[in-house]
C-alpha atoms as a PDB file:
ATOM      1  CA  UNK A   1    -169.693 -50.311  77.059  1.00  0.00           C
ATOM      2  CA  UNK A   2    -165.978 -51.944  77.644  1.00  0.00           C
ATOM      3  CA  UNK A   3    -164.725 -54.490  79.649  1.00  0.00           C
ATOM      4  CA  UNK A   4    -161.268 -54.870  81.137  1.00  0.00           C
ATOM      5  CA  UNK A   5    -160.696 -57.904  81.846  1.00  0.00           C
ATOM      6  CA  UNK A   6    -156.914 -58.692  81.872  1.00  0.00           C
ATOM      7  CA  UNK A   7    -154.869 -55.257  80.849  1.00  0.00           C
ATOM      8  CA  UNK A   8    -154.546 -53.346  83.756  1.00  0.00           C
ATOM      9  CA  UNK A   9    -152.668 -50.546  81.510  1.00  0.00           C
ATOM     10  CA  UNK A  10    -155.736 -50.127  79.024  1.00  0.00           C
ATOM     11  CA  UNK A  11    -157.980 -49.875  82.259  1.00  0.00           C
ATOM     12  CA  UNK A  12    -155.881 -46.836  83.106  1.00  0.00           C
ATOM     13  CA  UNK A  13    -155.645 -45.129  80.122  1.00  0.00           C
ATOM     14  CA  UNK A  14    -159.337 -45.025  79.897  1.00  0.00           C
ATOM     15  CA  UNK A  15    -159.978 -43.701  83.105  1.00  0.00           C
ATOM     16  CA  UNK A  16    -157.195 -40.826  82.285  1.00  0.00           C
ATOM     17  CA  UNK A  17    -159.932 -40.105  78.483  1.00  0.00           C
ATOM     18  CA  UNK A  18    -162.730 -40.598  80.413  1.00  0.00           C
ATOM     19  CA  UNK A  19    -163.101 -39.083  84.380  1.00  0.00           C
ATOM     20  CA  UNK A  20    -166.586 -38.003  83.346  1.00  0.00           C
ATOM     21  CA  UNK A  21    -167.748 -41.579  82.701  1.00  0.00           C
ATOM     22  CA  UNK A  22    -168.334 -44.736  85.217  1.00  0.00           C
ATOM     23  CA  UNK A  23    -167.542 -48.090  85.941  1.00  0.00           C
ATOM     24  CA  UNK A  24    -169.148 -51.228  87.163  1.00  0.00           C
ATOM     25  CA  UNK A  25    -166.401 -53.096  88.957  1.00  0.00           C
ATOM     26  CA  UNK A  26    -166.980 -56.998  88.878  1.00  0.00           C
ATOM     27  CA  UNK A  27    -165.775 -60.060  90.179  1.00  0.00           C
ATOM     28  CA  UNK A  28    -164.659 -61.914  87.376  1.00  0.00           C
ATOM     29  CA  UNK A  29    -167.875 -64.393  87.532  1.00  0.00           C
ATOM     30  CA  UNK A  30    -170.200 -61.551  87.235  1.00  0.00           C
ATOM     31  CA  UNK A  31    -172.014 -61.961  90.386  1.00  0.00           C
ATOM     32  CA  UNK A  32    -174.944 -60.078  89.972  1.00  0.00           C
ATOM     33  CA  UNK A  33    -175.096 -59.942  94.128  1.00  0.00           C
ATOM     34  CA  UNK A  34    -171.396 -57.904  93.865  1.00  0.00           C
ATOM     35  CA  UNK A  35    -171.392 -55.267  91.114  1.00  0.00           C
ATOM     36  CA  UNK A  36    -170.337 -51.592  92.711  1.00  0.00           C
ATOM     37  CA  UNK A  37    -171.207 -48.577  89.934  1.00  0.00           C
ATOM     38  CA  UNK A  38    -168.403 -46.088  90.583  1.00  0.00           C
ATOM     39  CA  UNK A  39    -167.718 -42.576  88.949  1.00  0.00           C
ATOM     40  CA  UNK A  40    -164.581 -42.889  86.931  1.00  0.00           C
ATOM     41  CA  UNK A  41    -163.161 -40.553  89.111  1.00  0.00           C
ATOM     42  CA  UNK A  42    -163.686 -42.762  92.749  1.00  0.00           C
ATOM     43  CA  UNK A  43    -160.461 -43.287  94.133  1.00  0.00           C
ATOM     44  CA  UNK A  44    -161.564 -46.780  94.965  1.00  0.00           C
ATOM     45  CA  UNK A  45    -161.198 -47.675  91.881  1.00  0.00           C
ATOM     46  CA  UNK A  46    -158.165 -45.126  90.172  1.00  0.00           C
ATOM     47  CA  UNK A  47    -155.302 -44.015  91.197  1.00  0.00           C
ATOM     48  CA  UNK A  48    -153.005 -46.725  92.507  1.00  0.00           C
ATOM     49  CA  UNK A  49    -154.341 -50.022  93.248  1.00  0.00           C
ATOM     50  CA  UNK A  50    -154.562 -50.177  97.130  1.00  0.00           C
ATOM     51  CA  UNK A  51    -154.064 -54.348  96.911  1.00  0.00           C
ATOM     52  CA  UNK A  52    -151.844 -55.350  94.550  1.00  0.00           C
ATOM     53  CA  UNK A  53    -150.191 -53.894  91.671  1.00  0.00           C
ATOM     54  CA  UNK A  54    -153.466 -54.143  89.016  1.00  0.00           C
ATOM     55  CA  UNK A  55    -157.224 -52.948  88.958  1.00  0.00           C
ATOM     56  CA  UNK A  56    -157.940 -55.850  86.880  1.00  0.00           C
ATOM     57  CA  UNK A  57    -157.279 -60.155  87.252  1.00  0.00           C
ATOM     58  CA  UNK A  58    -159.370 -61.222  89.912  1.00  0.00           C
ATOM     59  CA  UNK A  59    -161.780 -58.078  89.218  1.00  0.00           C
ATOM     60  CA  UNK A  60    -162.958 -57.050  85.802  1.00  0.00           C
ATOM     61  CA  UNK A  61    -164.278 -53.390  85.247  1.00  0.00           C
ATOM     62  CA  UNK A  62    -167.284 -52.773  82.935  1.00  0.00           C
ATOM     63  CA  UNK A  63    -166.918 -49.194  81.520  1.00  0.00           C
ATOM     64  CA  UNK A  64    -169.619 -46.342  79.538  1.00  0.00           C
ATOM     65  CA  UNK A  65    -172.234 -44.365  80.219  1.00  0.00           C
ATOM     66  CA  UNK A  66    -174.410 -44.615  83.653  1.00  0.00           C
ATOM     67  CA  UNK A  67    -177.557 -45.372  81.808  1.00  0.00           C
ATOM     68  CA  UNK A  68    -175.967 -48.194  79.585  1.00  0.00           C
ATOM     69  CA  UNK A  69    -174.311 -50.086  82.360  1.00  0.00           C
ATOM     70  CA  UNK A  70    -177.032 -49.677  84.757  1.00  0.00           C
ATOM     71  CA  UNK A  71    -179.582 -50.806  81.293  1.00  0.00           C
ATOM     72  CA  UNK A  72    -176.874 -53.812  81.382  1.00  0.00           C
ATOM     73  CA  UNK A  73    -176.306 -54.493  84.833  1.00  0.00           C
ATOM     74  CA  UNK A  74    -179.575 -53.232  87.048  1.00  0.00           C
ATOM     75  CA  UNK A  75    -178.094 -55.048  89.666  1.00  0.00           C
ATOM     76  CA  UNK A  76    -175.246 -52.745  90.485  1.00  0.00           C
ATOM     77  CA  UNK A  77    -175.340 -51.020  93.321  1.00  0.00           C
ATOM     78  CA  UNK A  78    -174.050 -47.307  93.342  1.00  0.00           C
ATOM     79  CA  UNK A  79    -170.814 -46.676  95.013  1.00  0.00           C
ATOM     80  CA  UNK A  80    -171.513 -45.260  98.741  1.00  0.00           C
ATOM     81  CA  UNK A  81    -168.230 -42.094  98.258  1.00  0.00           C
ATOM     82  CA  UNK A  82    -169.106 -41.449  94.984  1.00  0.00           C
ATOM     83  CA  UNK A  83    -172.674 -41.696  93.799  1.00  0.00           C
END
């Protein structure tokens, strides 16, 4: 598992390596009450950024494998367009 927490650009480039994989995207606190488990390939969370110019500042995203981040974060609730 990854976090990005400040480099929008490394966010990015792992999505592009990694469409098959997901991500838990986070407020930066880590409110267990607000964790959304995406596909990598949600365009809620790839593509361009629909407010702002960055996926990450304000929001961190947690990155790997389903089972790990849901083993990390049971919390997260799946992503109602893409899970």
């Amino acid at each position: 598992m990854q976090r990005f927490m400040e480099d929008s650009g490394a966010y990015e480039h792992w999505l592009a390596d990694n469409q098959h994989q997901y991500v838990i995207n986070a407020e930066r606190s880590l409110n267990p009450a607000n964790l959304v488990l995406h596909r990598a390939s949600c365009h809620t969370i790839n593509g361009a950024p629909a407010r702002g110019t960055t996926w990450v500042g304000s929001y961190v995203k947690l990155v790997g494998t389903r089972a790990e981040l849901e083993t990390e974060h049971p919390t997260a609730r799946p992503c109602r367009l893409c899970l």
